[in-house]
PDB file of N, CA and C in Angstrom:
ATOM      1  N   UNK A   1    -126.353 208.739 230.827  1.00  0.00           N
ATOM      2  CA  UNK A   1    -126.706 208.314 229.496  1.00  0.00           C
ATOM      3  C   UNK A   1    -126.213 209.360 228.500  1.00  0.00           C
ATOM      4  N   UNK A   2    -125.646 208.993 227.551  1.00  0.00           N
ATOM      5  CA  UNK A   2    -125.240 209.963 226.613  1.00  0.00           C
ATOM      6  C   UNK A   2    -126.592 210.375 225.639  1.00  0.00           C
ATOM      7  N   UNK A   3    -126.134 211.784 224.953  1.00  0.00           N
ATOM      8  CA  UNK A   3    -127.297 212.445 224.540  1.00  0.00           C
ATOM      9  C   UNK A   3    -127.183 211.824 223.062  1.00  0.00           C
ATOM     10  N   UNK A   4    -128.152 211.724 222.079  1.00  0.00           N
ATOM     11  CA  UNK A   4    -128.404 210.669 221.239  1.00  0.00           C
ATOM     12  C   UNK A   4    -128.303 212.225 219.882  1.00  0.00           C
ATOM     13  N   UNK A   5    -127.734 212.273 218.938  1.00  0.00           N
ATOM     14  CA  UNK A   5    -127.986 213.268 217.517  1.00  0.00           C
ATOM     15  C   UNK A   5    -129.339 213.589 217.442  1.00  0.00           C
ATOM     16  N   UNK A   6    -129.177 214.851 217.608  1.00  0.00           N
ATOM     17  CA  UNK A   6    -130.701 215.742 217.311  1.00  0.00           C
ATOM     18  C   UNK A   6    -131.154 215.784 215.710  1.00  0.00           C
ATOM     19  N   UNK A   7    -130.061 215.898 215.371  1.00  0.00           N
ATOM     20  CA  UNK A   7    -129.609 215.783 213.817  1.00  0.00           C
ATOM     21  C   UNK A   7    -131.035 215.254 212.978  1.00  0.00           C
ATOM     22  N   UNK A   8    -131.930 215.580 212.287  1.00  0.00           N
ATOM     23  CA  UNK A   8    -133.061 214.680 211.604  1.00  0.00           C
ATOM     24  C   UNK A   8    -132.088 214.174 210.523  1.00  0.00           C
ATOM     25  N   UNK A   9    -131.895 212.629 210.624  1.00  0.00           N
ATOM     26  CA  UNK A   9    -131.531 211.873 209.378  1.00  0.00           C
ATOM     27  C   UNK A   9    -131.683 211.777 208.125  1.00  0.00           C
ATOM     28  N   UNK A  10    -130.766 212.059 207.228  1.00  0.00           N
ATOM     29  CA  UNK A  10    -130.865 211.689 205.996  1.00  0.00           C
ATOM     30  C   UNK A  10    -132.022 210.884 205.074  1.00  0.00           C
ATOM     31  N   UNK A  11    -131.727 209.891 205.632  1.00  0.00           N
ATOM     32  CA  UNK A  11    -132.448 208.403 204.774  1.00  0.00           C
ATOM     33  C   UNK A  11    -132.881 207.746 206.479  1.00  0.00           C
ATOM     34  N   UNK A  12    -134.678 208.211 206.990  1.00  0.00           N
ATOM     35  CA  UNK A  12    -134.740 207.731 207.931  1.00  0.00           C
ATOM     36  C   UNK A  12    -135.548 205.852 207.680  1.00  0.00           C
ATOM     37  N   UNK A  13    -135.451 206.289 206.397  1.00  0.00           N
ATOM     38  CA  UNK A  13    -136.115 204.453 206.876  1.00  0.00           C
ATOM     39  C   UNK A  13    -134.868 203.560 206.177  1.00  0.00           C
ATOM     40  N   UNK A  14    -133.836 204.197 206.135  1.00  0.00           N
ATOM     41  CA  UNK A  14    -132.406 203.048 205.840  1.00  0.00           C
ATOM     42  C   UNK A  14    -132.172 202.846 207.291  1.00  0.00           C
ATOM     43  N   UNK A  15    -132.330 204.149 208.015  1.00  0.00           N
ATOM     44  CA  UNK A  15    -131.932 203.664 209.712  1.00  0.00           C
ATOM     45  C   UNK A  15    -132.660 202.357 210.062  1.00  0.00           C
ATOM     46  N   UNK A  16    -134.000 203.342 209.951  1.00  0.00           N
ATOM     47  CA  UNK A  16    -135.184 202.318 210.695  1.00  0.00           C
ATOM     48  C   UNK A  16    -134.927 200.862 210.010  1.00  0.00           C
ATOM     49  N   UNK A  17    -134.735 200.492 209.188  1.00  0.00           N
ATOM     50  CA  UNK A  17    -134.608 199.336 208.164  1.00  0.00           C
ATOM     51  C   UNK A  17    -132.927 198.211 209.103  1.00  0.00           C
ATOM     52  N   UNK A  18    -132.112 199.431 209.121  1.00  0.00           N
ATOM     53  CA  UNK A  18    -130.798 198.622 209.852  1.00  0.00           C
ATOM     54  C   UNK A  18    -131.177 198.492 211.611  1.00  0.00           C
ATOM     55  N   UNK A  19    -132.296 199.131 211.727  1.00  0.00           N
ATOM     56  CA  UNK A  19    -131.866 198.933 213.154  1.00  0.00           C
ATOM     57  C   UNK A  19    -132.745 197.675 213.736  1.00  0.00           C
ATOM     58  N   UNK A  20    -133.813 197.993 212.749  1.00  0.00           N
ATOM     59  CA  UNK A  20    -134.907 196.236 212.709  1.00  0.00           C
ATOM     60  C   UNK A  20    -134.028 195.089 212.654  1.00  0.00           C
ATOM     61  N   UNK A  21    -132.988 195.308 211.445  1.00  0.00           N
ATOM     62  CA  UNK A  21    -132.085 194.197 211.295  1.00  0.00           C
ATOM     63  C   UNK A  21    -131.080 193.818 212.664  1.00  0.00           C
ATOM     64  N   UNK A  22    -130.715 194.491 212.791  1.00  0.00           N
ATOM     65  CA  UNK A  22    -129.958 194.231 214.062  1.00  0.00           C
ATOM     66  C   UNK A  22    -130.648 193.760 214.956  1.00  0.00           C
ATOM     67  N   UNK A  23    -131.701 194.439 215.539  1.00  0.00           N
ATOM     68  CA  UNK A  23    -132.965 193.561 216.768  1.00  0.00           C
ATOM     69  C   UNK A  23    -132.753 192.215 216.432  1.00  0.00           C
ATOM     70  N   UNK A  24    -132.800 191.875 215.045  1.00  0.00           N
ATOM     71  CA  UNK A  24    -133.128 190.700 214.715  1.00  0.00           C
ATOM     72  C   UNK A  24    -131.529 189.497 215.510  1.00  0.00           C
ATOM     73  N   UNK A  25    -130.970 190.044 215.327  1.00  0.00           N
ATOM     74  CA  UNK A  25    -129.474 189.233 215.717  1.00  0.00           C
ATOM     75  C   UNK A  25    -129.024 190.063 217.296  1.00  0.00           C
ATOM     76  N   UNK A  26    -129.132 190.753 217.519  1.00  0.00           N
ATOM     77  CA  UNK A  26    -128.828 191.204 218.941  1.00  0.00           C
ATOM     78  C   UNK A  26    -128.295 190.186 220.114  1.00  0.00           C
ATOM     79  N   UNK A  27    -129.653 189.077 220.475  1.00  0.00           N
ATOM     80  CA  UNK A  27    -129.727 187.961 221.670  1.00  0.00           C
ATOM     81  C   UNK A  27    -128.203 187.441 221.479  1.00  0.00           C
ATOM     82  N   UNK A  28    -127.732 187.653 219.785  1.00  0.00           N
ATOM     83  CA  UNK A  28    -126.913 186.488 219.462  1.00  0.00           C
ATOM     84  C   UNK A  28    -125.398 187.061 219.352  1.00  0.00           C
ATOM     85  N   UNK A  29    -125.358 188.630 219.503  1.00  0.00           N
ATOM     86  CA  UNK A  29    -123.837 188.911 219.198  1.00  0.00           C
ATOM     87  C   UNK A  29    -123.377 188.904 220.325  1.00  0.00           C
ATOM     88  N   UNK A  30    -123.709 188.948 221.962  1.00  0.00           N
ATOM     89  CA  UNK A  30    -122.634 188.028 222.796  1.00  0.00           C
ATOM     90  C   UNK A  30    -122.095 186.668 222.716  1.00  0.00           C
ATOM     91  N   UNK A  31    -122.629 185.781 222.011  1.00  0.00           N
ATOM     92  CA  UNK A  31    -122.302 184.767 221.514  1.00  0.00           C
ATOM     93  C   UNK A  31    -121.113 184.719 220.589  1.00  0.00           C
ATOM     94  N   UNK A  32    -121.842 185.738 219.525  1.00  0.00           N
ATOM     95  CA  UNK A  32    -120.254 186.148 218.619  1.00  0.00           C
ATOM     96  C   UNK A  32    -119.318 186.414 219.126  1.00  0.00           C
ATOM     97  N   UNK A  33    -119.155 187.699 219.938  1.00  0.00           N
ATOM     98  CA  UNK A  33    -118.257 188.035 220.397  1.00  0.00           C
ATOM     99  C   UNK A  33    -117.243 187.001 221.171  1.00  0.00           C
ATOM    100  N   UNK A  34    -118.059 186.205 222.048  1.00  0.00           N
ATOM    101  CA  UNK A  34    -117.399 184.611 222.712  1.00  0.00           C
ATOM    102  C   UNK A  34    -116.392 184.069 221.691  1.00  0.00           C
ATOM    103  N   UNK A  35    -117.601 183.487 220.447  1.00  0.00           N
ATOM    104  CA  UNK A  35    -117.036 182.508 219.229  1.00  0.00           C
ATOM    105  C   UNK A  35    -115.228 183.612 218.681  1.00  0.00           C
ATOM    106  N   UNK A  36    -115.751 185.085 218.618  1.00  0.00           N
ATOM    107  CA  UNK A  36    -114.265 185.284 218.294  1.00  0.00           C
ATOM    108  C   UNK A  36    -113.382 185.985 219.229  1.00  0.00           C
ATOM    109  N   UNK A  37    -113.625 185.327 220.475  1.00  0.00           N
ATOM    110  CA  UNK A  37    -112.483 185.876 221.643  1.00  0.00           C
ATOM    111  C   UNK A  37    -111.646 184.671 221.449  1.00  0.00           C
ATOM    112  N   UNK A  38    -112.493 183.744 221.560  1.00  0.00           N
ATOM    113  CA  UNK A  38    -111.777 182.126 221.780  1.00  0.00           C
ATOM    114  C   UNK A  38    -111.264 181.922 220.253  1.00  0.00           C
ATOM    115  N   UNK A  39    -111.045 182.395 218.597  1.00  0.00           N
ATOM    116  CA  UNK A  39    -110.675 182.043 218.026  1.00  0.00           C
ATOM    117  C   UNK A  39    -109.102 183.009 218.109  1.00  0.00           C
ATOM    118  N   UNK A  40    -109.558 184.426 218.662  1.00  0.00           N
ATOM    119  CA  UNK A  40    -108.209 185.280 219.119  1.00  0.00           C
ATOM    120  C   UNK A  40    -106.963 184.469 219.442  1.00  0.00           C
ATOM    121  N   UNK A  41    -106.760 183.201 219.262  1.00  0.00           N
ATOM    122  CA  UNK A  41    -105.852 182.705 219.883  1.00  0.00           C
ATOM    123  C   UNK A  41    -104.701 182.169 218.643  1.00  0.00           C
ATOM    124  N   UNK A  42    -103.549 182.325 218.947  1.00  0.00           N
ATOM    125  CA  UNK A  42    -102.721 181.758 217.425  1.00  0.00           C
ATOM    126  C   UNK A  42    -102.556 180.446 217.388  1.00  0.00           C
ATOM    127  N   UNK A  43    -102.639 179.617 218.988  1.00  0.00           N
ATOM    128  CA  UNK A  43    -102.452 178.252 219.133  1.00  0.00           C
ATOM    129  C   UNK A  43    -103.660 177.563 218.889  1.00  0.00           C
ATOM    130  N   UNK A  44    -105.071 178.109 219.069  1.00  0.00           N
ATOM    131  CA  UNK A  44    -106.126 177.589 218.867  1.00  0.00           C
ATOM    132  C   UNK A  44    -106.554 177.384 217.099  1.00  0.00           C
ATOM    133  N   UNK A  45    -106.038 178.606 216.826  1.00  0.00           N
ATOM    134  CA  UNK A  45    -105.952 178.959 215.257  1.00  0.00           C
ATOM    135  C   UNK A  45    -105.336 177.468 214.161  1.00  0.00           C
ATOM    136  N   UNK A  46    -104.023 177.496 215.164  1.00  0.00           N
ATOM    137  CA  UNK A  46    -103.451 176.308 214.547  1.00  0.00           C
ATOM    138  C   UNK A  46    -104.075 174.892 214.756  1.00  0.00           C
ATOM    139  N   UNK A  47    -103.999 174.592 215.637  1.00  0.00           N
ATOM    140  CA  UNK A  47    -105.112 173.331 216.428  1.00  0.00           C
ATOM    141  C   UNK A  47    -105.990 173.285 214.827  1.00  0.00           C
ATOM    142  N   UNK A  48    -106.874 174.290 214.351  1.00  0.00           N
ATOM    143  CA  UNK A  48    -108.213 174.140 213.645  1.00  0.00           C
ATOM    144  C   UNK A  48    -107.470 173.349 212.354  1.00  0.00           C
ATOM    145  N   UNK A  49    -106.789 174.530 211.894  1.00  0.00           N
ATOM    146  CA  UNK A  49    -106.143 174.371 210.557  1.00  0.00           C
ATOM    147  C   UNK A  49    -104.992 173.225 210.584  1.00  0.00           C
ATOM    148  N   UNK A  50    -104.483 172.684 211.448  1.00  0.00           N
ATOM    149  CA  UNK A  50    -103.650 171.465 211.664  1.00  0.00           C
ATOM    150  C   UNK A  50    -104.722 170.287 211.511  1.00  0.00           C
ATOM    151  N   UNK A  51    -105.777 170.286 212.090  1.00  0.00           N
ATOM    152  CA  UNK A  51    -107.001 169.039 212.064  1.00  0.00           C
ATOM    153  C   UNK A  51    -107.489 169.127 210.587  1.00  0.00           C
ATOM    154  N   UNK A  52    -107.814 169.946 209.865  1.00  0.00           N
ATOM    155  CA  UNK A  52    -108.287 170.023 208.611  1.00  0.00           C
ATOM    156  C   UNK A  52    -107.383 169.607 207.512  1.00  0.00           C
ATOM    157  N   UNK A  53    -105.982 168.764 207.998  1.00  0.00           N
ATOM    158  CA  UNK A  53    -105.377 168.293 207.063  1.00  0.00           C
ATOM    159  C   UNK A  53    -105.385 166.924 207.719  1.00  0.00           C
ATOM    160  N   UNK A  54    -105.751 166.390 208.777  1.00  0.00           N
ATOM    161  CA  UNK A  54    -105.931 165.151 209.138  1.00  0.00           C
ATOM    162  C   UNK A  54    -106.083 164.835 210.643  1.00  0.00           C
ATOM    163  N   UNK A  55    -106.686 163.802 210.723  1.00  0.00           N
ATOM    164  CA  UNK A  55    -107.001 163.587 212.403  1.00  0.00           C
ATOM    165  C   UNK A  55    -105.737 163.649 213.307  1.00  0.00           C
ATOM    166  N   UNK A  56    -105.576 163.970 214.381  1.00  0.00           N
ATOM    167  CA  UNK A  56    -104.156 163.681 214.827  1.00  0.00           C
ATOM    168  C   UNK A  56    -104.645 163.132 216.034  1.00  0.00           C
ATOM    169  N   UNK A  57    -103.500 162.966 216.841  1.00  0.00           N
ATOM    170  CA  UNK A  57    -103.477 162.501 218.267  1.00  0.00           C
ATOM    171  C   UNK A  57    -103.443 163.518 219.366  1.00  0.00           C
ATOM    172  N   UNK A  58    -103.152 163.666 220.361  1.00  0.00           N
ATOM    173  CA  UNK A  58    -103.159 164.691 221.280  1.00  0.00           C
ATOM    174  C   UNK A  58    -101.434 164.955 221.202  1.00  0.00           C
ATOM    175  N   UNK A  59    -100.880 163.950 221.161  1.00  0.00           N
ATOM    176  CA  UNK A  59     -99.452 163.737 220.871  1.00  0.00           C
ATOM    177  C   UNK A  59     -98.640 164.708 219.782  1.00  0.00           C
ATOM    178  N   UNK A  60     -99.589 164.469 218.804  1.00  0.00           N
ATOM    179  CA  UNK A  60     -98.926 164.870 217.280  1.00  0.00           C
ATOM    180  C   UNK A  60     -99.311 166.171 217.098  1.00  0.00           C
ATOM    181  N   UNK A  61    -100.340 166.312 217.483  1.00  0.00           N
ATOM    182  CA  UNK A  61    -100.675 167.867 217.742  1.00  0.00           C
ATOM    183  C   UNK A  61     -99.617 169.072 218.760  1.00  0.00           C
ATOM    184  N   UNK A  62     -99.298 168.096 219.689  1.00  0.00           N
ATOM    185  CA  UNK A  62     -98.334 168.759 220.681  1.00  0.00           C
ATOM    186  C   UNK A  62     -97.305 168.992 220.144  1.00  0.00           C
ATOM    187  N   UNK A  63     -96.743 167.844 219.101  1.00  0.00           N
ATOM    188  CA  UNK A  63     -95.446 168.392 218.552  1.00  0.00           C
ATOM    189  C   UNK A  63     -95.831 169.175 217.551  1.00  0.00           C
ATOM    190  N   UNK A  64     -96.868 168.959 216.498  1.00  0.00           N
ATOM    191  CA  UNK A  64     -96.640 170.298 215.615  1.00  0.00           C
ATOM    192  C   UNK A  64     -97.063 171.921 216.359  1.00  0.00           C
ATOM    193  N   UNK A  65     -96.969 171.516 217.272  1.00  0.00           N
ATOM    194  CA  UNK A  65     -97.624 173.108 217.980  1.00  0.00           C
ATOM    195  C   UNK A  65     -96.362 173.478 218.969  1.00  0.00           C
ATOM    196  N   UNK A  66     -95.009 172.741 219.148  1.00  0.00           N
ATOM    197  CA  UNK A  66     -94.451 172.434 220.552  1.00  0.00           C
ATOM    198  C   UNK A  66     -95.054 173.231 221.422  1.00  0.00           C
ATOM    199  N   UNK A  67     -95.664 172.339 222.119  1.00  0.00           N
ATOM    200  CA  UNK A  67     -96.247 173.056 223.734  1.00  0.00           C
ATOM    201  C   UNK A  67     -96.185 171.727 224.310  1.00  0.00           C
ATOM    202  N   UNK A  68     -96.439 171.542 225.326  1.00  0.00           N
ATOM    203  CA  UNK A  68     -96.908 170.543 226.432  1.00  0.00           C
ATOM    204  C   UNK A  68     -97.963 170.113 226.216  1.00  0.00           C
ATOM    205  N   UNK A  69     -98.066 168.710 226.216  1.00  0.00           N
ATOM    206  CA  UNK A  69     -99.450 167.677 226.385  1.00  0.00           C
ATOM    207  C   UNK A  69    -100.366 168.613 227.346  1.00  0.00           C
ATOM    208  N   UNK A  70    -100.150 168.604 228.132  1.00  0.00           N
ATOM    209  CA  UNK A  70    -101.105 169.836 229.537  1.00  0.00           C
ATOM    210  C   UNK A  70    -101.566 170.780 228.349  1.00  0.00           C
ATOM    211  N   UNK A  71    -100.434 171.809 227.816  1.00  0.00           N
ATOM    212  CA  UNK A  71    -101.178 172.841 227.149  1.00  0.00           C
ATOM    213  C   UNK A  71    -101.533 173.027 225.854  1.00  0.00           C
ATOM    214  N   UNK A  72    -101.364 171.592 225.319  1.00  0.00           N
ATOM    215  CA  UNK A  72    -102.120 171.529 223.953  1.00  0.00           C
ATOM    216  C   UNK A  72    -103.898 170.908 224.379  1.00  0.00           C
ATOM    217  N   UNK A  73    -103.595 169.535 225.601  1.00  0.00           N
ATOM    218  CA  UNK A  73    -104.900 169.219 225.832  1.00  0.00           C
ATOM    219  C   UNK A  73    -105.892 169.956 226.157  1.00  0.00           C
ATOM    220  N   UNK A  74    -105.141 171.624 227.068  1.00  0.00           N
ATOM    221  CA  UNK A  74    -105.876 172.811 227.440  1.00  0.00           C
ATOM    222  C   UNK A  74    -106.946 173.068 226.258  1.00  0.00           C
ATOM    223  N   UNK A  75    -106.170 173.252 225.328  1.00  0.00           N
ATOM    224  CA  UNK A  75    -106.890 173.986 224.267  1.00  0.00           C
ATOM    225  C   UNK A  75    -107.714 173.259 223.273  1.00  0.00           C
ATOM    226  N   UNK A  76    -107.009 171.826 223.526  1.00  0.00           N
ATOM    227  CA  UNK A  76    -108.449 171.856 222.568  1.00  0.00           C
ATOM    228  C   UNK A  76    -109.689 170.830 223.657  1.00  0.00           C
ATOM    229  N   UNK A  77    -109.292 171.064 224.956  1.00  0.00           N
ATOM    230  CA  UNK A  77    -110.925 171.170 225.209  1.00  0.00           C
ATOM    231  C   UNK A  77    -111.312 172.271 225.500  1.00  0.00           C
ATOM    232  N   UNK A  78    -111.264 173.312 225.253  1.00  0.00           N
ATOM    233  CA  UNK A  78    -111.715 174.727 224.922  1.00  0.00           C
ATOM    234  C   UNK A  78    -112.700 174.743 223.557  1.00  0.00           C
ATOM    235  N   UNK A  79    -112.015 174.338 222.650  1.00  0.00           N
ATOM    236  CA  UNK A  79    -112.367 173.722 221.357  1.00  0.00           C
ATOM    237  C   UNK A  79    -113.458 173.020 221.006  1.00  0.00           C
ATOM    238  N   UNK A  80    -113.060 171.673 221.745  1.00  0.00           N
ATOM    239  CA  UNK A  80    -114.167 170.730 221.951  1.00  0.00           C
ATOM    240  C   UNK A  80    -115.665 170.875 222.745  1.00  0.00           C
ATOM    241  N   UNK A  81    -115.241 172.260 223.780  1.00  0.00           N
ATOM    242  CA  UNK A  81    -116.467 172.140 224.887  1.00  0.00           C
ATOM    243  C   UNK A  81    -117.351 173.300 223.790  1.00  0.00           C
ATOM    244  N   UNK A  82    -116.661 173.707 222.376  1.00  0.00           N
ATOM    245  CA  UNK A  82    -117.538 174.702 221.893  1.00  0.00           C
ATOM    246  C   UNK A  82    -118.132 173.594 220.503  1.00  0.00           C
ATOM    247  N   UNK A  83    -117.824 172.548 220.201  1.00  0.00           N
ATOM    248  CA  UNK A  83    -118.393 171.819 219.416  1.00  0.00           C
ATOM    249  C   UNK A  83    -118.265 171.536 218.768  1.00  0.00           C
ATOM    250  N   UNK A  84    -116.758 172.792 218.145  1.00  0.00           N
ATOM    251  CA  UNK A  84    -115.401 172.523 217.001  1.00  0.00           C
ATOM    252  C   UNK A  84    -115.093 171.111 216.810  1.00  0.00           C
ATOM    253  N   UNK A  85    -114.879 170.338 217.467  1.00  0.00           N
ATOM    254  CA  UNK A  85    -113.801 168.935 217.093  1.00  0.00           C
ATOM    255  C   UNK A  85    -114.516 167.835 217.984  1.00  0.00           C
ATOM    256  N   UNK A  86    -114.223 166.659 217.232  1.00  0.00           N
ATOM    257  CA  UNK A  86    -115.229 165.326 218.159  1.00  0.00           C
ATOM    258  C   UNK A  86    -113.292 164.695 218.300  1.00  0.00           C
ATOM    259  N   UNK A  87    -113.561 164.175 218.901  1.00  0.00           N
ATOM    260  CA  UNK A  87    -112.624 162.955 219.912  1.00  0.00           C
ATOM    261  C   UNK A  87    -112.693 161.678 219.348  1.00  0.00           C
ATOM    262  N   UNK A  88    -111.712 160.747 219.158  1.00  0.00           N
ATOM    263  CA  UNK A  88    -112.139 159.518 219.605  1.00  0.00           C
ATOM    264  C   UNK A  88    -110.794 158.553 220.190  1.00  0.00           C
ATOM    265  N   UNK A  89    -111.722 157.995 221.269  1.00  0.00           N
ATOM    266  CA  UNK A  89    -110.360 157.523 221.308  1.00  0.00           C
ATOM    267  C   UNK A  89    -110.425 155.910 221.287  1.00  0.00           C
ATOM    268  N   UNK A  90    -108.980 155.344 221.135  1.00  0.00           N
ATOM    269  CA  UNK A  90    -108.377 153.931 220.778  1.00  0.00           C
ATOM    270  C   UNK A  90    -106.949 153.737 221.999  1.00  0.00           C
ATOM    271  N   UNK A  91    -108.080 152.834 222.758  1.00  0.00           N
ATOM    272  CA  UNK A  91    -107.249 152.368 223.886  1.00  0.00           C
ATOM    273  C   UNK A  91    -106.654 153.881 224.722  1.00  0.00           C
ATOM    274  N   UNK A  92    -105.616 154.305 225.023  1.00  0.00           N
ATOM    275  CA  UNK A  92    -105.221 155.054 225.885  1.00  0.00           C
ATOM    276  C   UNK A  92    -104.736 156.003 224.720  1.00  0.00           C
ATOM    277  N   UNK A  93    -105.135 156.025 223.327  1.00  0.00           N
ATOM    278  CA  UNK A  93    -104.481 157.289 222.682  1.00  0.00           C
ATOM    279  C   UNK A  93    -105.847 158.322 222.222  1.00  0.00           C
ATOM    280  N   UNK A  94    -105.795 159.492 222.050  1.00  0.00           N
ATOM    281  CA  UNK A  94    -107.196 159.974 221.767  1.00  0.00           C
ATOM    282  C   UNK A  94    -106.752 160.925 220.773  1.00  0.00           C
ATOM    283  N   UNK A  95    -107.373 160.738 219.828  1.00  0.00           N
ATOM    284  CA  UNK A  95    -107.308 161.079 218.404  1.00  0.00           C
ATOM    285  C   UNK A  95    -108.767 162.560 217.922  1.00  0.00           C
ATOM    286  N   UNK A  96    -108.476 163.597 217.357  1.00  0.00           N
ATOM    287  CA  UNK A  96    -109.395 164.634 217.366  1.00  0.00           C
ATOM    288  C   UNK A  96    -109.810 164.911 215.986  1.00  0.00           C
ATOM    289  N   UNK A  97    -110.502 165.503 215.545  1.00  0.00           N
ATOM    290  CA  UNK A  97    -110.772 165.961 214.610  1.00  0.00           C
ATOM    291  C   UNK A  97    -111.761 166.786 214.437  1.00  0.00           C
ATOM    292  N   UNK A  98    -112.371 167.581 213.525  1.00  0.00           N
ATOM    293  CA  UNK A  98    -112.857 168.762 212.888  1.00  0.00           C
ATOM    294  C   UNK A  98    -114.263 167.974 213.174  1.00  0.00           C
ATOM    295  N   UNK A  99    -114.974 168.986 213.342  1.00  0.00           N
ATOM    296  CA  UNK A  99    -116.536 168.629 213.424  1.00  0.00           C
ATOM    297  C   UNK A  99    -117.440 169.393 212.630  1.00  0.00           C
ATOM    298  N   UNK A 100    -116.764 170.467 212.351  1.00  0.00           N
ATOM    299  CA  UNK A 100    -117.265 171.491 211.558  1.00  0.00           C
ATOM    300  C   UNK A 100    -116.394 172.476 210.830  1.00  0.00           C
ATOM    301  N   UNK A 101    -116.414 171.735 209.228  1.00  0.00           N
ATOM    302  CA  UNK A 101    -115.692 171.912 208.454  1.00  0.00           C
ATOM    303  C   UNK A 101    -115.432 173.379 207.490  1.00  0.00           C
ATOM    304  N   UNK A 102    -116.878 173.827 207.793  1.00  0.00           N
ATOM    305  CA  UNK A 102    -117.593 175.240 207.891  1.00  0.00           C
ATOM    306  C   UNK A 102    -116.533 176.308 207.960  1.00  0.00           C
ATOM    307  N   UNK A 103    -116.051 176.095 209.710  1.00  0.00           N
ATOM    308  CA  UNK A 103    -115.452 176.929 210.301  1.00  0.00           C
ATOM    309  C   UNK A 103    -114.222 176.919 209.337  1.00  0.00           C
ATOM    310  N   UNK A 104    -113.082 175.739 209.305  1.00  0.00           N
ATOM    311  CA  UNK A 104    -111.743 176.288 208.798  1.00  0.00           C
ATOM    312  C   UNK A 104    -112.178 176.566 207.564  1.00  0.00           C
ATOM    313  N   UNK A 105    -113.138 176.448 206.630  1.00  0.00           N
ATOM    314  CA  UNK A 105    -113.316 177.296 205.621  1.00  0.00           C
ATOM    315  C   UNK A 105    -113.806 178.792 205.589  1.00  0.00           C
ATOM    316  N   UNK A 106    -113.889 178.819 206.681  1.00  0.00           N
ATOM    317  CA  UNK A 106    -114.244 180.164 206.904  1.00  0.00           C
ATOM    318  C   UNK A 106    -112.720 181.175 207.054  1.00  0.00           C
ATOM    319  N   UNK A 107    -112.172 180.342 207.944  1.00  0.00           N
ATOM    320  CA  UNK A 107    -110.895 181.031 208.563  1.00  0.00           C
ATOM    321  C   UNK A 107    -110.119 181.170 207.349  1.00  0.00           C
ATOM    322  N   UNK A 108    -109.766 179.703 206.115  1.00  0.00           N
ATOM    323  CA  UNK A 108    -109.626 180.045 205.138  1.00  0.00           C
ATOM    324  C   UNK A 108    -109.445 181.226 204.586  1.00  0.00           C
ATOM    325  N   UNK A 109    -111.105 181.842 204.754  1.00  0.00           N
ATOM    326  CA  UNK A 109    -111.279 182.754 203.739  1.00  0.00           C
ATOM    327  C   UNK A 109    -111.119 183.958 204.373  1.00  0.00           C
ATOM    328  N   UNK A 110    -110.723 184.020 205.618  1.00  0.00           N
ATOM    329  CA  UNK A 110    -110.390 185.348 206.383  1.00  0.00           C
ATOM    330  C   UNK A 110    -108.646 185.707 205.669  1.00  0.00           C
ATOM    331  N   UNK A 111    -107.817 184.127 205.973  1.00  0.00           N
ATOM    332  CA  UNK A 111    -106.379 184.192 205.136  1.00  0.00           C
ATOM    333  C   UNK A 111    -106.478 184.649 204.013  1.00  0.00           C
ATOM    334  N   UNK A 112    -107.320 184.212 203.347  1.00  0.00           N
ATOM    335  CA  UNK A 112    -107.457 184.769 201.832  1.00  0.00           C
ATOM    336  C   UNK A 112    -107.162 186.677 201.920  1.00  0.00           C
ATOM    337  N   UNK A 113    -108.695 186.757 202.461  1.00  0.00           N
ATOM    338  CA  UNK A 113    -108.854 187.791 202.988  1.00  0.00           C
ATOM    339  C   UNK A 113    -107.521 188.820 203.256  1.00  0.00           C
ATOM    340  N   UNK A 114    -107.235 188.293 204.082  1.00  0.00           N
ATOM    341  CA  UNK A 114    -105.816 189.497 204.832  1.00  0.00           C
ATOM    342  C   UNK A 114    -104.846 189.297 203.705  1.00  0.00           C
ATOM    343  N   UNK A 115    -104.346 188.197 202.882  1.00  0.00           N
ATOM    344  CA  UNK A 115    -103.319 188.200 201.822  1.00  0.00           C
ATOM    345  C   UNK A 115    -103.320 189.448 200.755  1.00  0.00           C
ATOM    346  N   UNK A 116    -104.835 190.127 200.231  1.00  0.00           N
ATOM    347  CA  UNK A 116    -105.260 190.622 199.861  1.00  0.00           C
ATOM    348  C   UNK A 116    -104.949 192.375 200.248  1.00  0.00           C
ATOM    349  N   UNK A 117    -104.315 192.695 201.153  1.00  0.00           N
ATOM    350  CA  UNK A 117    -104.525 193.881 202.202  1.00  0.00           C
ATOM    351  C   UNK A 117    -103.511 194.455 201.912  1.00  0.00           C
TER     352      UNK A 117
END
C-alpha cells in the first residue's frame, strides 16, 4: 500500500467536501469508464454522428463508413446492446437510428470543444 501525505491540508473541509462527492458517484465510474472505452472508437464515433443526420440502413451505413456489412453490423450491435440506437426493421432490410439524442449532442460539444484548443 502506498504511504498516503502526512502533509496537514490546506483547506481540510474542501477535501472532506470533494471526497463525500465522489463516494457519491464512485459505484458508477466503472460504468463511465466502459461508456468511454466503447466511444474510443473512430468507427463507432461515426456510426453516432452519421445516424443523427438520418436513419440509415445497415447497407448505407457500410458505405458511408466503407467497411464490411460483418464489420459495420459488428459495431453497431455494440451500440445497440448499450442502448444508443433502436432498430427497425422492414422485411429483410434493417434500418437504425439514435435513441438518445443526448449523447451526439454531447459529442457535439466535445467537437466544439477540441476546435477551440
Amino acid at each position: 500500500m502506498t504511504e498516503l501525505c502526512k502533509t496537514t491540508c490546506f483547506d481540510q473541509d474542501k477535501v472532506e467536501h470533494i471526497k463525500i462527492s465522489l463516494a457519491k458517484v464512485e459505484q458508477k465510474l466503472p460504468d463511465l469508464a466502459d461508456f468511454y472505452k466503447l466511444l474510443g472508437n473512430n468507427t463507432r464515433l461515426k456510426i453516432l454522428l452519421s445516424l443523427n443526420e438520418a436513419e440509415l440502413c445497415v447497407c448505407d451505413i457500410a458505405h458511408v463508413l466503407e467497411l464490411s456489412m460483418a464489420a459495420t453490423s459488428h459495431q453497431l450491435k455494440l451500440l445497440r446492446d448499450q442502448g444508443w440506437l433502436k432498430k427497425r426493421e422492414d422485411g429483410k432490410m434493417v434500418y437504425y437510428r439514435l435513441h438518445n439524442i443526448e449523447l451526439v449532442n454531447a459529442l457535439k460539444g466535445d467537437l466544439d470543444l477540441l476546435k477551440t484548443r
